[in-house]
N, C-alpha and C. Protein backbone atom coordinates (compact mmCIF):
# COMPACT_ATOMS: atom_id res chain seq x y z
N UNK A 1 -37.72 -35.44 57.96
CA UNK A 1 -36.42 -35.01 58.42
C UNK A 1 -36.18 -33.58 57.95
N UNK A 2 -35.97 -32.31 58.89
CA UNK A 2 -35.35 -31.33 58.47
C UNK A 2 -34.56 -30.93 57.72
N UNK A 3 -34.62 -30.28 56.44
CA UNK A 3 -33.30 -29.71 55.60
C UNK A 3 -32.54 -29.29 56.29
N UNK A 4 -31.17 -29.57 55.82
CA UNK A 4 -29.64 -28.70 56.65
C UNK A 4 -29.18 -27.50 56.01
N UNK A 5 -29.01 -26.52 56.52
CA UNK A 5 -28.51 -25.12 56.04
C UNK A 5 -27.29 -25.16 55.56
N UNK A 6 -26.95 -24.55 54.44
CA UNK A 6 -26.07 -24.30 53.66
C UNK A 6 -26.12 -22.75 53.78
N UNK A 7 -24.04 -22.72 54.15
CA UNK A 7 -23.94 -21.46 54.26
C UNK A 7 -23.56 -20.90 52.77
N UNK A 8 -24.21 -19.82 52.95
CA UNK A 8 -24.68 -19.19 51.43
C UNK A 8 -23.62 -17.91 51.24
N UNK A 9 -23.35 -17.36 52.63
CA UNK A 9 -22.22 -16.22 51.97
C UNK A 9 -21.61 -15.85 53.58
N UNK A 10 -20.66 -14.89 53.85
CA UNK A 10 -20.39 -14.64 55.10
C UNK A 10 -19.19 -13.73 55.18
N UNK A 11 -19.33 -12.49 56.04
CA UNK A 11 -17.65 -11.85 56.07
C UNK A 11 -17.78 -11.03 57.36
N UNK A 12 -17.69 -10.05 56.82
CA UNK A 12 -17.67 -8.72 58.37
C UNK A 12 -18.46 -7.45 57.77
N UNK A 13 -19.39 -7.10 58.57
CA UNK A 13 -19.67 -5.90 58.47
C UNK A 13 -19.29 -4.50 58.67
N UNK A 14 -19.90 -3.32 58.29
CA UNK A 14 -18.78 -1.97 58.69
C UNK A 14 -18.51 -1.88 60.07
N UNK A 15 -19.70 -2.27 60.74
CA UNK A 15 -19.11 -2.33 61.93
C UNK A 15 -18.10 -2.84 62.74
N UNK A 16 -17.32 -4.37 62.10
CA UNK A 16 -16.57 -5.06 62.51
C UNK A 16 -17.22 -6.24 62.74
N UNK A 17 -18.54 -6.65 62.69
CA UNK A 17 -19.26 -7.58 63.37
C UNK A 17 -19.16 -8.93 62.48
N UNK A 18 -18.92 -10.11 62.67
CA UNK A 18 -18.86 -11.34 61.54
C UNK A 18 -20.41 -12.02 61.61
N UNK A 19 -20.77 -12.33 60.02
CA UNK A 19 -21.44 -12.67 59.85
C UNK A 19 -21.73 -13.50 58.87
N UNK A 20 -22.93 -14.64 58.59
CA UNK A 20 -22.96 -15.40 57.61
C UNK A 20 -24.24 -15.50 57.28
N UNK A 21 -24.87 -15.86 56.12
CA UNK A 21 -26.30 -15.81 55.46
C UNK A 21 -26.23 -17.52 55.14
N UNK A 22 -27.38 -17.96 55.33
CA UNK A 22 -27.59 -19.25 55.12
C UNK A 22 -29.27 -19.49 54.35
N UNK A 23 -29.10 -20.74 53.58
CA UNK A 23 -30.70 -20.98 53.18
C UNK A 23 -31.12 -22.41 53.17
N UNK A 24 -32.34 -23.12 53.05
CA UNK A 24 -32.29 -24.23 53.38
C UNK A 24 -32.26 -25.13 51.80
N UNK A 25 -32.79 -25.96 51.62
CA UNK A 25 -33.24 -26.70 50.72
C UNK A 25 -34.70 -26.09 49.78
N UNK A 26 -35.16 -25.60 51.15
CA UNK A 26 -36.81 -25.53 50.43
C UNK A 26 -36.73 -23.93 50.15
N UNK A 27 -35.18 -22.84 50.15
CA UNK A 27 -35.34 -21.66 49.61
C UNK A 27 -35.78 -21.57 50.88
N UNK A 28 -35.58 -21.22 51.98
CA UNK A 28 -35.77 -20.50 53.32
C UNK A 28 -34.77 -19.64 53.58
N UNK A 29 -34.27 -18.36 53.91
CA UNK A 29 -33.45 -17.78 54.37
C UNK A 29 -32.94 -17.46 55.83
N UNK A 30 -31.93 -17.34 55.95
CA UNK A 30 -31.26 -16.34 57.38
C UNK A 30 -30.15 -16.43 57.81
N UNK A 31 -29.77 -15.75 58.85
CA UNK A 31 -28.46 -15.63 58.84
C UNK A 31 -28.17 -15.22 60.57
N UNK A 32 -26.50 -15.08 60.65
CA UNK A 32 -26.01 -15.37 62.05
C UNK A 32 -25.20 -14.12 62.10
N UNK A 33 -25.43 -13.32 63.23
CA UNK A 33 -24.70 -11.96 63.61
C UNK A 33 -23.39 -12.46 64.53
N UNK A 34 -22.96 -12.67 64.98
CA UNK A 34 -21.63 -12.55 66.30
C UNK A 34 -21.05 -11.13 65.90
N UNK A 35 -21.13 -10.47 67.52
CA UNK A 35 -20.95 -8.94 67.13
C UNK A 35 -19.51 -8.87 67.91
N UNK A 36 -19.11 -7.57 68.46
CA UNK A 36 -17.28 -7.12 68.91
C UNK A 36 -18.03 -7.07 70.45
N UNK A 37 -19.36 -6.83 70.69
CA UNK A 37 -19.57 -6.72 72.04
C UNK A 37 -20.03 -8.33 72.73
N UNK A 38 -19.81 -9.03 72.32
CA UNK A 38 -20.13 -10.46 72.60
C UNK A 38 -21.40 -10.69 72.61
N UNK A 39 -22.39 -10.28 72.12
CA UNK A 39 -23.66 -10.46 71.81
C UNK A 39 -23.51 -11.46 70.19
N UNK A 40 -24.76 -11.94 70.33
CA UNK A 40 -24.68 -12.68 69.18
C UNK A 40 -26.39 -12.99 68.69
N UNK A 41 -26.79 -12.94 67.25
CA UNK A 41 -28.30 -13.26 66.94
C UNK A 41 -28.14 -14.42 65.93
N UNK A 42 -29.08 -15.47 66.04
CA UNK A 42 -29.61 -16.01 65.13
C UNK A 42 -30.79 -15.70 64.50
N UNK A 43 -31.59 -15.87 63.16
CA UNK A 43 -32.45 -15.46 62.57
C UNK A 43 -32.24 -16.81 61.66
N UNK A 44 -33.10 -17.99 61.83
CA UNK A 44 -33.15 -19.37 61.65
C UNK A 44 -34.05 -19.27 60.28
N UNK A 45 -33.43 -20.32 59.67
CA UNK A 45 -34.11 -20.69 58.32
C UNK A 45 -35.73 -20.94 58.90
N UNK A 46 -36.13 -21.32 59.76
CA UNK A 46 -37.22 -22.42 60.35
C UNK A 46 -38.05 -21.06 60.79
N UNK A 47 -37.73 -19.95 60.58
CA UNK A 47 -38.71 -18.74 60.97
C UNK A 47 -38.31 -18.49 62.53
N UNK A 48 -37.58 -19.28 63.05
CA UNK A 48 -36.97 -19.06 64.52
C UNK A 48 -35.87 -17.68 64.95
N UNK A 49 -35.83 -17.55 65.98
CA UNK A 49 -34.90 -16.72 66.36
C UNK A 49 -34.45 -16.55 67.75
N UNK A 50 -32.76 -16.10 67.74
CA UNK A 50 -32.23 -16.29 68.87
C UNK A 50 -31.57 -15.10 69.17
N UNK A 51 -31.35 -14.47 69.96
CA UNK A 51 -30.85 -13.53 70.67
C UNK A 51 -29.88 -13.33 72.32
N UNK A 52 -28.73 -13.20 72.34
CA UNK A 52 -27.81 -13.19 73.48
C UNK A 52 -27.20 -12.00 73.08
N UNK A 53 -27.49 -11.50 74.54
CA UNK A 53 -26.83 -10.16 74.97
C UNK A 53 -24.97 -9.67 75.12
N UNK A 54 -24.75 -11.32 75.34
CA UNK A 54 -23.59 -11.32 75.49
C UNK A 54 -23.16 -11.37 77.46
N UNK A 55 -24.53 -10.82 78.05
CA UNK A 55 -24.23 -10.17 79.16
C UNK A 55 -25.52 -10.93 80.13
N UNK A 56 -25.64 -12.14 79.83
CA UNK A 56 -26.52 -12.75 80.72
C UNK A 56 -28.28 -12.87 80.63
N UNK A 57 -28.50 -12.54 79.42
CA UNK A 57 -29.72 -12.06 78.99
C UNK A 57 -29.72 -12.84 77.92
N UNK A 58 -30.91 -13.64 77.37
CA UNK A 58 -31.47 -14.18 76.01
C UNK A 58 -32.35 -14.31 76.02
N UNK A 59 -32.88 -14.42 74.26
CA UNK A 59 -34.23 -14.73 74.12
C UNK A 59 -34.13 -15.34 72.89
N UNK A 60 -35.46 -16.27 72.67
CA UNK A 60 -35.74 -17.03 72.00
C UNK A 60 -37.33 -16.93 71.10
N UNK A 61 -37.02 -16.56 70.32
CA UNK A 61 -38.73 -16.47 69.53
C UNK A 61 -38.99 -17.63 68.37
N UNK A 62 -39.91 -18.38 68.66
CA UNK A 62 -40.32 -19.72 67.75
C UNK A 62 -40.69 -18.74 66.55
N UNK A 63 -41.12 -19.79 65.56
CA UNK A 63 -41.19 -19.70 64.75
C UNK A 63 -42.84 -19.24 64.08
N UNK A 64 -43.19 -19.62 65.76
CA UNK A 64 -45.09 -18.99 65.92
C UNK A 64 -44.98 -17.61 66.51
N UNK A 65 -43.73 -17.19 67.21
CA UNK A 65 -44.05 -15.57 67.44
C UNK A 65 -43.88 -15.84 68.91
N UNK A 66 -43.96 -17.00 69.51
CA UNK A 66 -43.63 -16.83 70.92
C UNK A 66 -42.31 -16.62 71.33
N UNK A 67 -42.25 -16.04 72.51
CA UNK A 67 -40.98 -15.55 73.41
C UNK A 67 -40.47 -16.53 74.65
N UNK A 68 -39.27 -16.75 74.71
CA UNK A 68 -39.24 -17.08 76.38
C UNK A 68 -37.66 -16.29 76.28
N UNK A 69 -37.73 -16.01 77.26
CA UNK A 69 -36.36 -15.42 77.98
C UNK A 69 -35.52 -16.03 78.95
N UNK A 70 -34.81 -15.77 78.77
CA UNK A 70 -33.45 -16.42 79.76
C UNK A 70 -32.22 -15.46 80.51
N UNK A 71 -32.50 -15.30 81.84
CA UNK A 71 -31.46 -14.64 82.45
C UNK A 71 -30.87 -15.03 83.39
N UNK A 72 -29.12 -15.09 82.85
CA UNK A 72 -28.15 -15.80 83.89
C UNK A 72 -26.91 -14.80 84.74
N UNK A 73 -26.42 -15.16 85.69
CA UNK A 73 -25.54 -14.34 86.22
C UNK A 73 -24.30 -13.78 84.84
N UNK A 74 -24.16 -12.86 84.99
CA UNK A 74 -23.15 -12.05 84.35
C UNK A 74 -21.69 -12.34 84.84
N UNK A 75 -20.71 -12.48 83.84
CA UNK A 75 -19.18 -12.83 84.06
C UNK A 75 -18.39 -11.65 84.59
């Protein structure tokens, strides 16, 4: 069974952007961007990562380095 992330710290950056740092059980790190332009990143304890543009565009990189992308109509 997967360890659950514990959020470890979190506020706003100079930019304005909110953010939080998390780690797992086994000492894994990372943390979650949500920015002012509606974009948003994950950077996953699990070596994973997520990325939205905010604007119809994402991507996803495992934790092996692969990519897939995702593009949807824009609001």
């Amino acid at each position: 069974m997967p360890s659950q992330d514990q959020i470890t710290g979190y506020g706003t950056n100079d930019q304005g952007n909110n953010y939080d740092t998390r780690a797992d059980s086994s000492g894994n790190t990372g943390y979650h961007y949500s920015n002012n332009d509606g974009s948003y990143y994950y950077s996953n304890t699990n070596g994973s990562s997520y990325y939205n543009n905010g604007d119809g565009f994402s991507q996803y990189t495992s934790s092996s380095g692969d990519k897939s992308n995702s593009y949807s109509e824009s609001k």
